[in-house]
C-alpha atoms as a PDB file:
ATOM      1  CA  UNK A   1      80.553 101.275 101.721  1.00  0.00           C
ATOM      2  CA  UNK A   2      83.379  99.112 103.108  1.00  0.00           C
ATOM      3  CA  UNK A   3      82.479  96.536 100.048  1.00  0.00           C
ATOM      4  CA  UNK A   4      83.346  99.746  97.841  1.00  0.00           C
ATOM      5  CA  UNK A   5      86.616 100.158  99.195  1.00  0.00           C
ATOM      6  CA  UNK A   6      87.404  96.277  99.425  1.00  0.00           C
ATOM      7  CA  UNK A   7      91.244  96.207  98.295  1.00  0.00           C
ATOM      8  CA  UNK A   8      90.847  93.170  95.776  1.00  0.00           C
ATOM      9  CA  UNK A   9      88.662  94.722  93.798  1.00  0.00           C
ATOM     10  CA  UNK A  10      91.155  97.839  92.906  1.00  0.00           C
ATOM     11  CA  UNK A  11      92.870  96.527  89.647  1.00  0.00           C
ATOM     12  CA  UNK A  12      89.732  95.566  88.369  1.00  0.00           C
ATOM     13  CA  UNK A  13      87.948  99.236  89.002  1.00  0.00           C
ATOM     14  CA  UNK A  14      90.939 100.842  87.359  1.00  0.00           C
ATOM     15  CA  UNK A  15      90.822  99.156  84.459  1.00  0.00           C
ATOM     16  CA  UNK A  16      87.257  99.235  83.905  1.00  0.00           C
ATOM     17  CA  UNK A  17      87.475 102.850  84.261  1.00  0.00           C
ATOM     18  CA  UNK A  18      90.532 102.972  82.426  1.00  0.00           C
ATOM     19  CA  UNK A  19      88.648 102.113  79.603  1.00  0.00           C
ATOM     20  CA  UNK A  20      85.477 104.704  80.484  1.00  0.00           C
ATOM     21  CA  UNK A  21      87.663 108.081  80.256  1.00  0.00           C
ATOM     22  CA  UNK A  22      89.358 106.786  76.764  1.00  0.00           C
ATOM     23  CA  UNK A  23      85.745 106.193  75.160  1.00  0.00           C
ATOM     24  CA  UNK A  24      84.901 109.522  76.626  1.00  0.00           C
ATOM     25  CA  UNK A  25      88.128 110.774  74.647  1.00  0.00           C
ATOM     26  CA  UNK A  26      87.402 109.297  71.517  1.00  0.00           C
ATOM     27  CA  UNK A  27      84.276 110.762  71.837  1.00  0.00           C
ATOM     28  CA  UNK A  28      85.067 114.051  72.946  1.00  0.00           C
ATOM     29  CA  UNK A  29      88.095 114.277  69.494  1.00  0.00           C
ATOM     30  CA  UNK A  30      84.980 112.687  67.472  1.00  0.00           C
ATOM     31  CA  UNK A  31      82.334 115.298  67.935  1.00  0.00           C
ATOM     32  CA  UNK A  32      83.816 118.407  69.769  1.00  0.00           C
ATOM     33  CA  UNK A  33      86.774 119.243  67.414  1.00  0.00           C
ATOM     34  CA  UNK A  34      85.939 122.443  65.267  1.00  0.00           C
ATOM     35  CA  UNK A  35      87.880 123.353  61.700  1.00  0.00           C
ATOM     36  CA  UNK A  36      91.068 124.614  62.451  1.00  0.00           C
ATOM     37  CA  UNK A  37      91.373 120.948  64.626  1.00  0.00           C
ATOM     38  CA  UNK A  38      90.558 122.738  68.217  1.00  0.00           C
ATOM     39  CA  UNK A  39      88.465 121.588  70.815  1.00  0.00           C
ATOM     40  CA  UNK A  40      85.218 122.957  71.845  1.00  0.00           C
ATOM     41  CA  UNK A  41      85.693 124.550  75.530  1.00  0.00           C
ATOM     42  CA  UNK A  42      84.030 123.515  78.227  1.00  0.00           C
ATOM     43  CA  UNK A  43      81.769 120.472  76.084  1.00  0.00           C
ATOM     44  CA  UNK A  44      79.915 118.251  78.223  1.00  0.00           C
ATOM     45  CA  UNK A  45      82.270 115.092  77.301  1.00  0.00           C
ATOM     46  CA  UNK A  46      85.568 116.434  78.339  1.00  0.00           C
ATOM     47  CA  UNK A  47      83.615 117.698  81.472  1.00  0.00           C
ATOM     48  CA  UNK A  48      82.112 114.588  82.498  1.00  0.00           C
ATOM     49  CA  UNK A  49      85.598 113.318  81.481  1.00  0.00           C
ATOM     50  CA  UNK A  50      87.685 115.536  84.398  1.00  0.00           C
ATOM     51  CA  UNK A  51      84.536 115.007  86.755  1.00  0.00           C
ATOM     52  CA  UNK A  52      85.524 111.240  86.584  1.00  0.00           C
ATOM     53  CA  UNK A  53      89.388 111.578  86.822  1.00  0.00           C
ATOM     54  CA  UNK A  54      89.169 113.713  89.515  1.00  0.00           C
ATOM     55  CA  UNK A  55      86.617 110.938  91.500  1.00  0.00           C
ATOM     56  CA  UNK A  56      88.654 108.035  90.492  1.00  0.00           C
ATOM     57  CA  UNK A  57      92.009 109.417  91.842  1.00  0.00           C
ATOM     58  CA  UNK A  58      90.135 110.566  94.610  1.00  0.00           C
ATOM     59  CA  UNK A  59      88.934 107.063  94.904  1.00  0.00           C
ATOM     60  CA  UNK A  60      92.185 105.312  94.700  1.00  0.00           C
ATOM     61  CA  UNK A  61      93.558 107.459  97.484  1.00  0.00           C
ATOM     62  CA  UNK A  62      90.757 106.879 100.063  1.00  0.00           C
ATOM     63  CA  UNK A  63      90.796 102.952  99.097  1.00  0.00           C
ATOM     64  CA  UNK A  64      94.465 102.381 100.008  1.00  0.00           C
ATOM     65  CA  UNK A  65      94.786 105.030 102.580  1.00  0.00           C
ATOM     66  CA  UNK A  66      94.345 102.234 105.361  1.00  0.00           C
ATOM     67  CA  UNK A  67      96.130  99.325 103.427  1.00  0.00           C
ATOM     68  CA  UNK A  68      99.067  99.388 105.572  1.00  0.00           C
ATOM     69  CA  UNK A  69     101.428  96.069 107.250  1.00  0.00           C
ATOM     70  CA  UNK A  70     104.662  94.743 106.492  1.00  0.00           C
ATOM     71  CA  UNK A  71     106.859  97.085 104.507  1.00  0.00           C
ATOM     72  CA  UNK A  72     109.631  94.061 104.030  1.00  0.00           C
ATOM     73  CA  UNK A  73     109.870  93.095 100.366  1.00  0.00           C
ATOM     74  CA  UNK A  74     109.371  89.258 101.044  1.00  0.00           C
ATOM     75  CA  UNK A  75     105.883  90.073 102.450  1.00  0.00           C
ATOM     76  CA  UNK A  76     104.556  91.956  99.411  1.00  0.00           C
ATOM     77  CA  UNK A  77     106.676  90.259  96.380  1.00  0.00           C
ATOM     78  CA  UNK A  78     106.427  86.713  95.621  1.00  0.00           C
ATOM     79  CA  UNK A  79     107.596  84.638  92.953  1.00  0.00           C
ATOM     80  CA  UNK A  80     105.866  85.258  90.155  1.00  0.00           C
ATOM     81  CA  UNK A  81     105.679  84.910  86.260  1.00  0.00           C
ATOM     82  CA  UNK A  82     102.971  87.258  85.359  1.00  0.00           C
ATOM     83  CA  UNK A  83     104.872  90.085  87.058  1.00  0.00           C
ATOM     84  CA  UNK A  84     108.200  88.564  84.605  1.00  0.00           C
ATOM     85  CA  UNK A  85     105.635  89.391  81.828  1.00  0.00           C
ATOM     86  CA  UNK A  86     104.564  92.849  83.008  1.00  0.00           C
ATOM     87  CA  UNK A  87     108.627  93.619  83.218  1.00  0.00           C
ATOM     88  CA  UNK A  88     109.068  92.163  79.603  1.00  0.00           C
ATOM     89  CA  UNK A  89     105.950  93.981  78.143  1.00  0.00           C
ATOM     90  CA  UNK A  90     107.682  97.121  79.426  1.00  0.00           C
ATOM     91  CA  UNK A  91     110.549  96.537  78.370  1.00  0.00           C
ATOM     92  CA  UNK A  92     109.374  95.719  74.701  1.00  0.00           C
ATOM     93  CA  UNK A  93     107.463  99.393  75.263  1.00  0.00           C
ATOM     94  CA  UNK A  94     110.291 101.296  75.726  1.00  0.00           C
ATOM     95  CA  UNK A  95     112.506  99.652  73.303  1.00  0.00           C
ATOM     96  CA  UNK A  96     110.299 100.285  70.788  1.00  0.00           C
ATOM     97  CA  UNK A  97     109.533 103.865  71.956  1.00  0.00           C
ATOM     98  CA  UNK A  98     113.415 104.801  71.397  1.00  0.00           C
ATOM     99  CA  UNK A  99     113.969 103.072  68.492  1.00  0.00           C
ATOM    100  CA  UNK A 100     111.093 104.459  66.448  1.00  0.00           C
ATOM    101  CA  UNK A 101     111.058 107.457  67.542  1.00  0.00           C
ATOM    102  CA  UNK A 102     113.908 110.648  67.853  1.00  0.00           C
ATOM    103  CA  UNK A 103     114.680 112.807  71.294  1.00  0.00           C
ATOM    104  CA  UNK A 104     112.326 115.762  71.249  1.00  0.00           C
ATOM    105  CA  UNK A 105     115.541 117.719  72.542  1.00  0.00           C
ATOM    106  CA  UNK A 106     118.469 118.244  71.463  1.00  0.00           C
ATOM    107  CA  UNK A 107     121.702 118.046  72.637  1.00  0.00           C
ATOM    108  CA  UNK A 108     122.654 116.697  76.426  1.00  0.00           C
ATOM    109  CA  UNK A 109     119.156 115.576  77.238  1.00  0.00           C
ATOM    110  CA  UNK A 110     118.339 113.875  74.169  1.00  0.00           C
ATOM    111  CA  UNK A 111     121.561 111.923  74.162  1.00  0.00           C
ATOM    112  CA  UNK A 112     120.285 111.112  77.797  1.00  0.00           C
ATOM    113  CA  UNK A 113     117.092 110.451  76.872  1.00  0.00           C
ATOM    114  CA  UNK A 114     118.483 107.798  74.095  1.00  0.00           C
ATOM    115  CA  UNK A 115     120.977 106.136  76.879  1.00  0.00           C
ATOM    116  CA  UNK A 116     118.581 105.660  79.459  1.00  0.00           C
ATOM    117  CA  UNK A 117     115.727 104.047  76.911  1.00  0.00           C
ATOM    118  CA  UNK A 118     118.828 101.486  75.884  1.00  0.00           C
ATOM    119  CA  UNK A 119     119.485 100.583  79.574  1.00  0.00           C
ATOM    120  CA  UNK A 120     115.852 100.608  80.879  1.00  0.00           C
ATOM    121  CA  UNK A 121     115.126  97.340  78.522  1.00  0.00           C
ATOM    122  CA  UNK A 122     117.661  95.518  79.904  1.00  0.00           C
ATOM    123  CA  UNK A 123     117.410  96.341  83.785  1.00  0.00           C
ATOM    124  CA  UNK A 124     113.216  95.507  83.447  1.00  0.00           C
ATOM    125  CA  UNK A 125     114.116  91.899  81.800  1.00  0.00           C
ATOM    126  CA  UNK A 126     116.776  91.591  84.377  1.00  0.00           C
ATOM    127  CA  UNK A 127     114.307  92.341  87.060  1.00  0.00           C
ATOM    128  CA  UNK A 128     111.340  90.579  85.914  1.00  0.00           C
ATOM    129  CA  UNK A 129     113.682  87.300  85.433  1.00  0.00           C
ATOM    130  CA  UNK A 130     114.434  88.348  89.399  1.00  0.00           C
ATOM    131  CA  UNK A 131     110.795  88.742  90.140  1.00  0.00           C
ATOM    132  CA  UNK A 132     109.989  84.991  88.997  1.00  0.00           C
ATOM    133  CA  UNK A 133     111.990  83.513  91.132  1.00  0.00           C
ATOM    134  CA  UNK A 134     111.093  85.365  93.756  1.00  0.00           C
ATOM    135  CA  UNK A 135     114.437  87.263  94.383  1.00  0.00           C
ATOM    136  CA  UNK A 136     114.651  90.666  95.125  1.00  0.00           C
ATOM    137  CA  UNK A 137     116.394  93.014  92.118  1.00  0.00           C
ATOM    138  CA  UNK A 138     118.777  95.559  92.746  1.00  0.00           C
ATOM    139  CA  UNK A 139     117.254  98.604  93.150  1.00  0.00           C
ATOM    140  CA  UNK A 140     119.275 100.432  90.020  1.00  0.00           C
ATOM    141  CA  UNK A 141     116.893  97.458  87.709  1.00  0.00           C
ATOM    142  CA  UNK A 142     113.704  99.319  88.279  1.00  0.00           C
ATOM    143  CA  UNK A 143     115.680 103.023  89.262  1.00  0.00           C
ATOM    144  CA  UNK A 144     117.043 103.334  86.201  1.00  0.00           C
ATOM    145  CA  UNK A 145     113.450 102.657  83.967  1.00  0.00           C
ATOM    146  CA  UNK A 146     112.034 105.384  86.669  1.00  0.00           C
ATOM    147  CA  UNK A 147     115.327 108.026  85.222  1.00  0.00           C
ATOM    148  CA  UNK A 148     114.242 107.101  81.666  1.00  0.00           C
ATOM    149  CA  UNK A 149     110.659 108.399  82.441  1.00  0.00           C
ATOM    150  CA  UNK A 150     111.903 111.156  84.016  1.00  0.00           C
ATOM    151  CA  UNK A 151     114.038 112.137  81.228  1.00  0.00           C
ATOM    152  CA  UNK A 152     110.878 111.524  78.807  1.00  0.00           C
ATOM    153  CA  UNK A 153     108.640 114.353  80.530  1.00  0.00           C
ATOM    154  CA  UNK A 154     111.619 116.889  80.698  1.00  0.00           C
ATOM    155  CA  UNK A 155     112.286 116.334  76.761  1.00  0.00           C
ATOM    156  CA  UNK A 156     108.629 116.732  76.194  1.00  0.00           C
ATOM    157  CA  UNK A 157     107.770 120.002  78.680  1.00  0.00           C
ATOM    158  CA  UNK A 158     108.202 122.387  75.790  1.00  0.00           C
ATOM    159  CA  UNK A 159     106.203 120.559  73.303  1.00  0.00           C
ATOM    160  CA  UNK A 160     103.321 120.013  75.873  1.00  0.00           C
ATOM    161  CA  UNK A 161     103.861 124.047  77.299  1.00  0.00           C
ATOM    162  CA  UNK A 162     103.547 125.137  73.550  1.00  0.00           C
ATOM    163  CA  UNK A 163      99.887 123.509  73.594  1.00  0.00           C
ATOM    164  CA  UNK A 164      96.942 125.377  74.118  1.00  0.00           C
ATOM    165  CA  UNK A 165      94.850 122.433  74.832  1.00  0.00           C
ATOM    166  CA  UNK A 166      95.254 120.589  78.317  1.00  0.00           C
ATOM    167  CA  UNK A 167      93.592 117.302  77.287  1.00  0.00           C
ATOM    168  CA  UNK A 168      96.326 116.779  74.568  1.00  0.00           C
ATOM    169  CA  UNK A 169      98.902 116.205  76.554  1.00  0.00           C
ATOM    170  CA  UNK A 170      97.548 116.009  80.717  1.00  0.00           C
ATOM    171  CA  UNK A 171      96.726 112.333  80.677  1.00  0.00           C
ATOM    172  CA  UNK A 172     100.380 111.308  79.326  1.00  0.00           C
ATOM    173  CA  UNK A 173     102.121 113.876  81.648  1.00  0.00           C
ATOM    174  CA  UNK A 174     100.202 112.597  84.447  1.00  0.00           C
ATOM    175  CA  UNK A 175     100.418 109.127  83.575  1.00  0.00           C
ATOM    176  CA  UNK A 176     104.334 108.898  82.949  1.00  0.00           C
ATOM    177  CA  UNK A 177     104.687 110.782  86.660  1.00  0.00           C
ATOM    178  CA  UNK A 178     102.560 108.228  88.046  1.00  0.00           C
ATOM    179  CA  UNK A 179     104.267 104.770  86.370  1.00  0.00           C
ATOM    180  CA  UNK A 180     107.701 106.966  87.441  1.00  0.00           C
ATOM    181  CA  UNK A 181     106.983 107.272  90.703  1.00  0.00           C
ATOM    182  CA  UNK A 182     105.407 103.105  90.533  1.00  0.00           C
ATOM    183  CA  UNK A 183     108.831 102.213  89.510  1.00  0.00           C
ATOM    184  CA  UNK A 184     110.461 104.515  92.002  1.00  0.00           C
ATOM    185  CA  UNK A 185     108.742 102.685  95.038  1.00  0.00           C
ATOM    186  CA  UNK A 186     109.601  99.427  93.401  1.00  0.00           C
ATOM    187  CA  UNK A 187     113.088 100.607  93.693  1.00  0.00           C
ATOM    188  CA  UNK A 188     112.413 101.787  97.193  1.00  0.00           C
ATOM    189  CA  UNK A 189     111.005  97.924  98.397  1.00  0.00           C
ATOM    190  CA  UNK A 190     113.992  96.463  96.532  1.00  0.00           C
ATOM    191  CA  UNK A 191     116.305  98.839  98.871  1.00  0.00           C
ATOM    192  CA  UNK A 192     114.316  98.043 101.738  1.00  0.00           C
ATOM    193  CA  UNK A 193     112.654 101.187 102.502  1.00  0.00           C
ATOM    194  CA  UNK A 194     109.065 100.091 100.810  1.00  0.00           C
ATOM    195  CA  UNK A 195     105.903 102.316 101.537  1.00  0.00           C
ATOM    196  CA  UNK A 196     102.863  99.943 100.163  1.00  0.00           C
ATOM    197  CA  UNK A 197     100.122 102.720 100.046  1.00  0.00           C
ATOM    198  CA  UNK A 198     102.498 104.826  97.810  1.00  0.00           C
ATOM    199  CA  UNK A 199     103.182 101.911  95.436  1.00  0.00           C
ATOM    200  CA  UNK A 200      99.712 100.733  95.048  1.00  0.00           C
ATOM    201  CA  UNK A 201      98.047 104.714  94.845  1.00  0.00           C
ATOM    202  CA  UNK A 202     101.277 105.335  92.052  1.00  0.00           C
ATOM    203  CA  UNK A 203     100.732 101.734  89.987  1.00  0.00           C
ATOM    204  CA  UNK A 204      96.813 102.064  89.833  1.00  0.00           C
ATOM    205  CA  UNK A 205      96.759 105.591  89.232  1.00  0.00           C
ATOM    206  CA  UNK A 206      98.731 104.733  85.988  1.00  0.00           C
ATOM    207  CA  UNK A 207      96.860 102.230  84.860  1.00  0.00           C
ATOM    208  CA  UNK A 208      93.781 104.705  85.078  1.00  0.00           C
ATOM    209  CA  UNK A 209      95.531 107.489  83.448  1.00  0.00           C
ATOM    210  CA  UNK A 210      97.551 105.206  80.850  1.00  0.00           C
ATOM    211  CA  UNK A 211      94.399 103.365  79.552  1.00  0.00           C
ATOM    212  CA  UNK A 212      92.891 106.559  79.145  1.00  0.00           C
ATOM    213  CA  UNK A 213      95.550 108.173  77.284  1.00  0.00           C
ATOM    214  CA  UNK A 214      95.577 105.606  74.798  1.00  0.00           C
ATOM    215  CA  UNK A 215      93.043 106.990  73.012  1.00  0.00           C
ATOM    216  CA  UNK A 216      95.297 109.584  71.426  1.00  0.00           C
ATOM    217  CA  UNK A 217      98.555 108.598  72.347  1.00  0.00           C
ATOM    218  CA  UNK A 218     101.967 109.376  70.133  1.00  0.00           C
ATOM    219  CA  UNK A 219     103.625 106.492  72.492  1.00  0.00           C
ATOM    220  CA  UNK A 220     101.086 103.375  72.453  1.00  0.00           C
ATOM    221  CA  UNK A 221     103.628 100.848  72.813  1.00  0.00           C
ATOM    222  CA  UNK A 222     105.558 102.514  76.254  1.00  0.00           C
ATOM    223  CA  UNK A 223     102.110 102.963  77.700  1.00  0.00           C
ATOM    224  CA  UNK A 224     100.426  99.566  76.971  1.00  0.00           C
ATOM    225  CA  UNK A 225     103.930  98.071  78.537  1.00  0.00           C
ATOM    226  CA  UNK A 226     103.634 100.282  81.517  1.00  0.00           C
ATOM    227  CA  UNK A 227      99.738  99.738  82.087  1.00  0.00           C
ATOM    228  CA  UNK A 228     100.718  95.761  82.280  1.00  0.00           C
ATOM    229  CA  UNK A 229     103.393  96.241  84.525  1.00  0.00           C
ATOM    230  CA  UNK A 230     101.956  98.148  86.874  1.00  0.00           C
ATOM    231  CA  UNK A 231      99.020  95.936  86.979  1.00  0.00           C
ATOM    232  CA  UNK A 232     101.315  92.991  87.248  1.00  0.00           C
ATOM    233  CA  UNK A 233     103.457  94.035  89.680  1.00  0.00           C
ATOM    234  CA  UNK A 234     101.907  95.972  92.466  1.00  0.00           C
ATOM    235  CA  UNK A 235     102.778  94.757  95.916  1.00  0.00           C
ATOM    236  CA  UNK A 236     100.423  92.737  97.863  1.00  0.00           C
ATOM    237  CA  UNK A 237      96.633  93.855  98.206  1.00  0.00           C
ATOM    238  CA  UNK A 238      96.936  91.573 101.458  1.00  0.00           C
ATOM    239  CA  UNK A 239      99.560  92.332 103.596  1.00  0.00           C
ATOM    240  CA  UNK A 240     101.135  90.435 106.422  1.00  0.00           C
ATOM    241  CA  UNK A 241     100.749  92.610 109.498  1.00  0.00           C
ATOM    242  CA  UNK A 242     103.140  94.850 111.225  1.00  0.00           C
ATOM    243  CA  UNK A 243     105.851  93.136 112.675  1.00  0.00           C
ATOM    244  CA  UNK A 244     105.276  94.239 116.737  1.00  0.00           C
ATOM    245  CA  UNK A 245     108.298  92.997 119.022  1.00  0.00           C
ATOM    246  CA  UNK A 246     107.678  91.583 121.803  1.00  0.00           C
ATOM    247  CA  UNK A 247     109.300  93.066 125.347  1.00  0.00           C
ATOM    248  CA  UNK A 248     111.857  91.803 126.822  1.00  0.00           C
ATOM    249  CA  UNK A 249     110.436  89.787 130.292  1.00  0.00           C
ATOM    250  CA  UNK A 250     112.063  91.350 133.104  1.00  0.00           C
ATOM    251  CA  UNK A 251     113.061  89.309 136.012  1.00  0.00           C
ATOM    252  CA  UNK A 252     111.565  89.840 138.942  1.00  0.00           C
ATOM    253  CA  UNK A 253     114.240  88.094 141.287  1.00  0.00           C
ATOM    254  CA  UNK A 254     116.575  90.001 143.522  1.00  0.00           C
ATOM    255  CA  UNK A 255     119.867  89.614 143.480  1.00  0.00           C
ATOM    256  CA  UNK A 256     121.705  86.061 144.592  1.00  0.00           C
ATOM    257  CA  UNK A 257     123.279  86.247 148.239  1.00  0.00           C
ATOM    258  CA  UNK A 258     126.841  84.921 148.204  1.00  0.00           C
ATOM    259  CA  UNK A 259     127.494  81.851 149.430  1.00  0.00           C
END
């Protein structure tokens, strides 16, 4: 059991079973979809499917739920060039999410939507250029990316309210909250106020439910860049401990007679 739960091993089980719930989704739009384009309810796939999304969250949670130590940023970040990579690849993602594709609002959030998935490009390259030379960002470079998602769900709640069928749009609802909140704690460590467990839970929850949602996805190029930044640039599996200060030594002598 406590090889199960061994903290290096984490990246790799969510991507392996990543890639297990979007075979079961191919499978599940392959053979359980009826004439008028519906799925079957309840079909064995798509419940073995929410049987293992509900076990691998559930595993995520229990693995990190002790990987606690040093909440400063120079502890958990080091310089790195893959995680300049992960930033990039998102950053490609979401600049080609806005420019091929419109708002699905109108008006003050769509505008919003559009401003924020200009900006977010250029704080992830800024940060990622930050992140290879081991330098901590300013927390607005990965705050900003984490607005952007936020805007994307809210433009999208009608479209995915108006649909009768929760496995068209739960994985990519779930998915963006969890690479939002990945990039909020990023911001958080860059402001110093990092909580590890909430990082790592957020970042390899989205590369579960990312990898998965690619099987039917309407934005495959913001999810592939978030499922290789979050796997690129979660904080250290192996923490320094907890800082404990020492106390101050008392002295034990009396006080000095005058002379």
């Amino acid at each position: 059991m406590k090889h199960l739960f061994k903290s290096a091993n984490l990246p790799t089980m969510a991507v392996g079973l990543g890639f297990a719930a979007q075979l079961l989704r191919r499978l599940l739009y392959a053979v359980a979809v009826d004439e008028k384009n519906l799925l079957a309810l309840h079909h064995p796939v798509e419940l073995v499917l929410w049987l293992l999304s509900a076990a691998v969250l559930l595993y995520l949670g229990l693995s990190v739920r002790n990987l606690d130590g040093s909440r400063e940023y120079e502890d958990n970040f080091f310089p790195s060039k893959s995680s300049k990579g992960g930033h990039l690849a998102a950053a490609i993602g979401i600049a080609l999410t806005v420019f091929t594709n419109e708002p699905s609002m109108s008006g003050t959030l769509g505008r919003l939507w559009l401003v924020f998935g200009y900006l977010s490009p250029l704080c992830l390259m800024g940060a990622g250029l930050l992140r290879q030379q081991g330098r901590k960002p300013f927390f607005l470079l990965h705050l900003i990316p984490a607005l952007f998602l936020t805007l994307h769900i809210v433009n999208h709640y009608q479209v995915w309210c108006a649909d009768p069928q929760l496995q068209d749009y739960l994985f990519t609802l779930l998915g963006t909250m969890a690479l939002l909140f990945f990039l909020f704690y990023n911001a958080c460590f860059d402001a110093d106020m990092g909580w590890r467990r909430r990082q790592l839970f957020a970042g390899l929850a989205a590369v579960y439910l990312l990898i998965a949602e690619l099987a039917a996805s309407r934005y495959p190029w913001l999810y592939l860049g978030g499922i290789l930044l979050a796997l690129t640039d979660l904080c250290s599996l192996n923490p320094v401990p907890k800082k404990i200060e020492e106390p101050k030594e008392e002295s034990n002598e009396g006080p000095h007679d005058p002379a």
